[in-house]
N, C-alpha and C. Protein backbone atom coordinates (compact mmCIF):
# COMPACT_ATOMS: atom_id res chain seq x y z
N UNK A 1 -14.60 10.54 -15.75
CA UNK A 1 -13.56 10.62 -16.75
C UNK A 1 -12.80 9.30 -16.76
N UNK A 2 -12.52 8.98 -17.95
CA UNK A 2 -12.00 7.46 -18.39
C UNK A 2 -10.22 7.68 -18.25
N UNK A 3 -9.81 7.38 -17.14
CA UNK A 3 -8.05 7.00 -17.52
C UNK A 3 -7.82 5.29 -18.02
N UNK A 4 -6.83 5.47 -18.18
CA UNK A 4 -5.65 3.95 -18.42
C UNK A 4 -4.55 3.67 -17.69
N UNK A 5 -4.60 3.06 -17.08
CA UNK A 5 -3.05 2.54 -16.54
C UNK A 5 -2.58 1.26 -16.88
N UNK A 6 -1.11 1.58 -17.25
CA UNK A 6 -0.52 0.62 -18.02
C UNK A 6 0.66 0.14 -17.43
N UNK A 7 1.52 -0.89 -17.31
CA UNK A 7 1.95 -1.82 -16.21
C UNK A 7 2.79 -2.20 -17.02
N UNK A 8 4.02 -1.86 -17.67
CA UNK A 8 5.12 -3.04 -18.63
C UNK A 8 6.14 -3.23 -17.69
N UNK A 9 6.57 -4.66 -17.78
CA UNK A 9 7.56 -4.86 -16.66
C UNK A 9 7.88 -6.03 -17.57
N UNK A 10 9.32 -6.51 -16.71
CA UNK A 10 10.04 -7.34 -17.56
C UNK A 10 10.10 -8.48 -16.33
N UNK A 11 10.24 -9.83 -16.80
CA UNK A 11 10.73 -10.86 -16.06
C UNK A 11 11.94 -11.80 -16.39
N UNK A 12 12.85 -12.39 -15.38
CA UNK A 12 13.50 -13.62 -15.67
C UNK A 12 12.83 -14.76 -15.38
N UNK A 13 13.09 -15.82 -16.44
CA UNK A 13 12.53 -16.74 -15.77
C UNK A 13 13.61 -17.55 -16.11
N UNK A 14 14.92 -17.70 -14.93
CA UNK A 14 16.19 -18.26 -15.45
C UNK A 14 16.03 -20.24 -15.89
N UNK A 15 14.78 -20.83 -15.44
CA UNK A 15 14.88 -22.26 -15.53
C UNK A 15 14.42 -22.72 -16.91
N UNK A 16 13.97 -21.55 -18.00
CA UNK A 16 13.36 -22.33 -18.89
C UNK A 16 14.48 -22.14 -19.59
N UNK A 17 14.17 -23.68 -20.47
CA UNK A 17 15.43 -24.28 -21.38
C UNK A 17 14.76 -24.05 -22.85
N UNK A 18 13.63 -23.64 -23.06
CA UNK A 18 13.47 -22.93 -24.17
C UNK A 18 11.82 -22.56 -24.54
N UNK A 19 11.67 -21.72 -25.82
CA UNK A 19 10.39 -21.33 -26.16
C UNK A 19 8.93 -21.82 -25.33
N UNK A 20 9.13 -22.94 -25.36
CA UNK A 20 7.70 -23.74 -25.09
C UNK A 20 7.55 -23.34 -23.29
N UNK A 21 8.94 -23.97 -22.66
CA UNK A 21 8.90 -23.70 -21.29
C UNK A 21 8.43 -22.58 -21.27
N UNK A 22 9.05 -21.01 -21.81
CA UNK A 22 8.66 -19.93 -20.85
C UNK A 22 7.35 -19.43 -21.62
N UNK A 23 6.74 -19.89 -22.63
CA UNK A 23 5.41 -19.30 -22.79
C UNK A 23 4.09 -20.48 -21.47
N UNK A 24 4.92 -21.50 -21.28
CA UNK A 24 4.04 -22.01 -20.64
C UNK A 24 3.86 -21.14 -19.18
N UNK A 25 5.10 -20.50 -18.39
CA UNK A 25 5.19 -19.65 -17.52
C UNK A 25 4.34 -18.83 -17.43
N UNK A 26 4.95 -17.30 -18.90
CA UNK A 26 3.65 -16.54 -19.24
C UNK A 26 2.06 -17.06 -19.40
N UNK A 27 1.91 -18.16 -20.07
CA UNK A 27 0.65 -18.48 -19.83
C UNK A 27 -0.26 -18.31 -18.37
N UNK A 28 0.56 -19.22 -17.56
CA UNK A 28 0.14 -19.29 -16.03
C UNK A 28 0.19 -17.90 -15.25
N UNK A 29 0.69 -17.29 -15.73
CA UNK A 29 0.74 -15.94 -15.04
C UNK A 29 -0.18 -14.85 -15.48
N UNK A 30 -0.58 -15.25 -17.03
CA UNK A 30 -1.42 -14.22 -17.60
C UNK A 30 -3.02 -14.79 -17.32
N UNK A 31 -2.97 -16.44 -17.12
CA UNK A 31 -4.09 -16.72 -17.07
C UNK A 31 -4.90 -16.43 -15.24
N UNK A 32 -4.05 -16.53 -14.02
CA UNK A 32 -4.03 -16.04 -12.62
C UNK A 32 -3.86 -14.79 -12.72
N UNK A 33 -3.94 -13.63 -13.62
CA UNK A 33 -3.93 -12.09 -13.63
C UNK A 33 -5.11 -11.83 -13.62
N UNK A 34 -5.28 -12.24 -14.91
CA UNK A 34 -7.00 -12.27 -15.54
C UNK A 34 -8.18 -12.40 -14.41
N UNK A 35 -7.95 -13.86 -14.32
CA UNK A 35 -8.65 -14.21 -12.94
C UNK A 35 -9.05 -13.23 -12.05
N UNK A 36 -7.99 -12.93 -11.74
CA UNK A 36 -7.79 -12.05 -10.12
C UNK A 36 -8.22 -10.20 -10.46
N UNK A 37 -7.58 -10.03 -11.87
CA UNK A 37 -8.26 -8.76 -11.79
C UNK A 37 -8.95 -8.48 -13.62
N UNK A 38 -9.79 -7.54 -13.64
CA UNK A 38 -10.02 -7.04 -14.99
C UNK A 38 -9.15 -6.19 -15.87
N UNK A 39 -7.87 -6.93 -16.25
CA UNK A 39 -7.30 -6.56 -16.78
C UNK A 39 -6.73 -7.27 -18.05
N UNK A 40 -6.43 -6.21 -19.46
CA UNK A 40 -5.53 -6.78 -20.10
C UNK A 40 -4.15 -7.18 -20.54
N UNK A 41 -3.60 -8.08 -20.65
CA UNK A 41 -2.09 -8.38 -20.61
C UNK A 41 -2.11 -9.31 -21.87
N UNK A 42 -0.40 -9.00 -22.42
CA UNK A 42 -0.13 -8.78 -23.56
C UNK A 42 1.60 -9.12 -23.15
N UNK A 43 2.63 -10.14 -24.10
CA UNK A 43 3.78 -10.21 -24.24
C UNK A 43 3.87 -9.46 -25.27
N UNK A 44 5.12 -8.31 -24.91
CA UNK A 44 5.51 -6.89 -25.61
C UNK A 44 6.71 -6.79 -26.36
N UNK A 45 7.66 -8.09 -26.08
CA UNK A 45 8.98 -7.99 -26.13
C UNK A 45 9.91 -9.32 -26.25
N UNK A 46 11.10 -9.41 -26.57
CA UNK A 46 11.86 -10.42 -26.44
C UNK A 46 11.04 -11.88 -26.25
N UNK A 47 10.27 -11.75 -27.64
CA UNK A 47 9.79 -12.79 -27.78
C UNK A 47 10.20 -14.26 -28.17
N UNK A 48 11.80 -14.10 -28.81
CA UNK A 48 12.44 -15.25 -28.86
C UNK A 48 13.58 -15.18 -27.93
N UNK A 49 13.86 -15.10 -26.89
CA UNK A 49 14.19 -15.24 -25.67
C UNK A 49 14.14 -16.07 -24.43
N UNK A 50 14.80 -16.97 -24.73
CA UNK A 50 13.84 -18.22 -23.14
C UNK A 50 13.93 -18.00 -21.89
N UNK A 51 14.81 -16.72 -21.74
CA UNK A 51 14.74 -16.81 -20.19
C UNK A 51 14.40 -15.37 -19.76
N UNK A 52 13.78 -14.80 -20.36
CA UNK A 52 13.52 -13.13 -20.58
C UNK A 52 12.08 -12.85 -21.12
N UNK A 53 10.94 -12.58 -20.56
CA UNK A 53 9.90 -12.06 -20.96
C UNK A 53 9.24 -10.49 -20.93
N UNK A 54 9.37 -9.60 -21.72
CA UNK A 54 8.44 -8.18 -21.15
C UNK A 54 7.30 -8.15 -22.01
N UNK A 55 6.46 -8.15 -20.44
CA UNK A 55 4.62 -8.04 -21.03
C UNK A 55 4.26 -6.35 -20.19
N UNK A 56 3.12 -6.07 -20.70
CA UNK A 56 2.53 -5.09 -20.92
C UNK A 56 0.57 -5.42 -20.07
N UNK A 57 0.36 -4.49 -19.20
CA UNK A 57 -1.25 -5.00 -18.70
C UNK A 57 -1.65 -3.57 -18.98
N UNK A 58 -2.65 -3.24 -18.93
CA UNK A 58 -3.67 -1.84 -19.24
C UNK A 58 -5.11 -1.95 -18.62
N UNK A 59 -5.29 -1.48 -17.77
CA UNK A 59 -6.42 -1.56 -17.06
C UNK A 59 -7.41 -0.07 -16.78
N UNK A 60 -8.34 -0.03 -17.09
CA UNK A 60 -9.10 1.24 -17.85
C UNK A 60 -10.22 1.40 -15.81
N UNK A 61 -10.33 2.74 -15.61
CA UNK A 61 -11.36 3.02 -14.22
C UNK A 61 -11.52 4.94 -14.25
N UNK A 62 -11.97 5.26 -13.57
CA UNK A 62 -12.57 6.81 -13.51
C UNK A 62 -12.01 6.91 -12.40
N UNK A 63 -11.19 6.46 -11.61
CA UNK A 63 -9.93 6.77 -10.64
C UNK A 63 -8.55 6.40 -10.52
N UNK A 64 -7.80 7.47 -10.45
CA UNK A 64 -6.40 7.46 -10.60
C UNK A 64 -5.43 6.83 -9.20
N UNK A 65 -6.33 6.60 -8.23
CA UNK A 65 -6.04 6.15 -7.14
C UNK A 65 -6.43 4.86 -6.86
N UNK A 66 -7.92 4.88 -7.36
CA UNK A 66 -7.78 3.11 -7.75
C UNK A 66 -6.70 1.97 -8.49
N UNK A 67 -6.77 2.69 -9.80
CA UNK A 67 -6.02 2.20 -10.86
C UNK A 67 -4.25 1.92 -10.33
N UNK A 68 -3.70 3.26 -9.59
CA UNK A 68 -2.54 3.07 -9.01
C UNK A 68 -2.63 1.46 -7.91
N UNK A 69 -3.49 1.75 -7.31
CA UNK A 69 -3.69 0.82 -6.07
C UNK A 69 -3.66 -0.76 -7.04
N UNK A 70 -4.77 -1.08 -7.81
CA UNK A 70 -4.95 -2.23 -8.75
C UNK A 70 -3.01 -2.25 -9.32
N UNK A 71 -2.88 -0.99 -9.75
CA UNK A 71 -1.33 -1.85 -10.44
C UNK A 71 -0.10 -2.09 -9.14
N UNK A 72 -0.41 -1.63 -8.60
CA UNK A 72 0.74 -1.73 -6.99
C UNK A 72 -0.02 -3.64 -6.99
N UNK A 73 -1.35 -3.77 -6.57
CA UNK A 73 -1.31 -5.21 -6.20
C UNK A 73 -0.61 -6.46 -7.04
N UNK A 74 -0.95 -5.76 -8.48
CA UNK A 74 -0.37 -6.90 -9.53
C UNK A 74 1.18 -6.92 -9.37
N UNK A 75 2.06 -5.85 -8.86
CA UNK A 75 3.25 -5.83 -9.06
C UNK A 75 3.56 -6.50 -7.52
N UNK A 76 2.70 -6.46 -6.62
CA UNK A 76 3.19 -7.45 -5.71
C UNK A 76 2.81 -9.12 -6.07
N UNK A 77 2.27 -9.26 -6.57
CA UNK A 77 1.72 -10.69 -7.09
C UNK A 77 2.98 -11.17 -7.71
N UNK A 78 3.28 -10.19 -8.86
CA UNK A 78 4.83 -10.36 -9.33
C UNK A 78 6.08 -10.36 -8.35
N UNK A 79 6.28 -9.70 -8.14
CA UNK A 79 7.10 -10.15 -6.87
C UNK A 79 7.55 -11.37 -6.11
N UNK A 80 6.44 -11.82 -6.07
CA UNK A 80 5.73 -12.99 -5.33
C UNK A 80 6.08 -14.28 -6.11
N UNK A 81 6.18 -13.89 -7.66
CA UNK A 81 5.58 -15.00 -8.58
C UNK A 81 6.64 -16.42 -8.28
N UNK A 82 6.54 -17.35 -8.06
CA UNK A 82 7.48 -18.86 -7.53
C UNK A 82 8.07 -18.73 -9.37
N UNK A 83 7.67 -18.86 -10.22
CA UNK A 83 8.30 -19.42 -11.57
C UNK A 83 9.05 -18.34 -12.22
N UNK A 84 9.25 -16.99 -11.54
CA UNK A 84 9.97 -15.79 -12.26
C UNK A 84 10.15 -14.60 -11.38
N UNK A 85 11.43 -14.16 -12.02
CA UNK A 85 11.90 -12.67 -11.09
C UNK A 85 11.60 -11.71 -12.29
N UNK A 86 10.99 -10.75 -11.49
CA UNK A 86 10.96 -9.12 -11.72
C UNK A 86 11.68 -8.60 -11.60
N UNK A 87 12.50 -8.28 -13.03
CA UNK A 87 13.54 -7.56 -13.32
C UNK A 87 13.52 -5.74 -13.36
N UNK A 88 12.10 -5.06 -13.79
CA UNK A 88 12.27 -4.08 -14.38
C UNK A 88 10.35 -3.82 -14.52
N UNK A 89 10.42 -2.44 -14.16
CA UNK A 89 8.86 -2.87 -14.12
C UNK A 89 8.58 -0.35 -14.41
N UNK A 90 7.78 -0.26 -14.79
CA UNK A 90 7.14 0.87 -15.48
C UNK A 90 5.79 1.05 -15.53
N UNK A 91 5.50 1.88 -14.49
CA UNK A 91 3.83 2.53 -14.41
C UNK A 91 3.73 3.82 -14.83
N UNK A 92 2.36 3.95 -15.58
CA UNK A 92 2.07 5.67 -16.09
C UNK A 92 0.02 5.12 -15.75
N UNK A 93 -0.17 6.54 -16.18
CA UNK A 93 -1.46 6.73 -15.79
C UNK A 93 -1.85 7.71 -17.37
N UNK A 94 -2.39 7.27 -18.17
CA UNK A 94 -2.90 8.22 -18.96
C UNK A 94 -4.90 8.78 -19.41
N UNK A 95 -5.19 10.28 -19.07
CA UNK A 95 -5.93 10.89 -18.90
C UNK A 95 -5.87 11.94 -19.67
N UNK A 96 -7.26 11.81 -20.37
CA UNK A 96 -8.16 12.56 -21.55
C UNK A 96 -7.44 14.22 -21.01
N UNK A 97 -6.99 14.80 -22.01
CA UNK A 97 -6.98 16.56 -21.56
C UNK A 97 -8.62 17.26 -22.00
């Protein structure tokens, strides 16, 4: 059986002085996600905002314990991230009835 888990969380990224800076941020962060896992990610929000980003990842598996585990690692990666704080962050799991 096919679930989804979906990952929206918000970041600061208090140093950028405008547009260009913090998509270059998001860039680097969406492009080292990718990388690291099979997932998709997506900016969801406060898109004209320079020091405020909320993106969105969705990552599709036939386990609900995997999928939890895969979004726990990305949210420590975030955590982690040197160019931005994790402000605000939202996990669900959605499965076919």
């Amino acid at each position: 059986m096919l679930h989804i888990g979906v990952l929206q969380f918000t970041l600061e990224i208090p140093h950028a002085t405008s547009l260009k800076e913090k998509r270059s941020v998001i860039k680097g962060l969406r492009e080292r996600l990718r990388r690291a896992h099979n997932i998709s990610i997506a900016e969801t929000d406060d898109q004209e905002e320079w020091t405020v980003a909320t993106l969105g990842i969705t990552a599709a598996g036939s386990d609900i314990p995997q999928l939890n585990s895969l979004l726990d690692r990305i949210l420590n990666t975030l955590q982690d991230w040197r160019d931005a704080s994790l402000m605000d962050h939202r996990i669900e799991i959605f499965s076919p009835q």
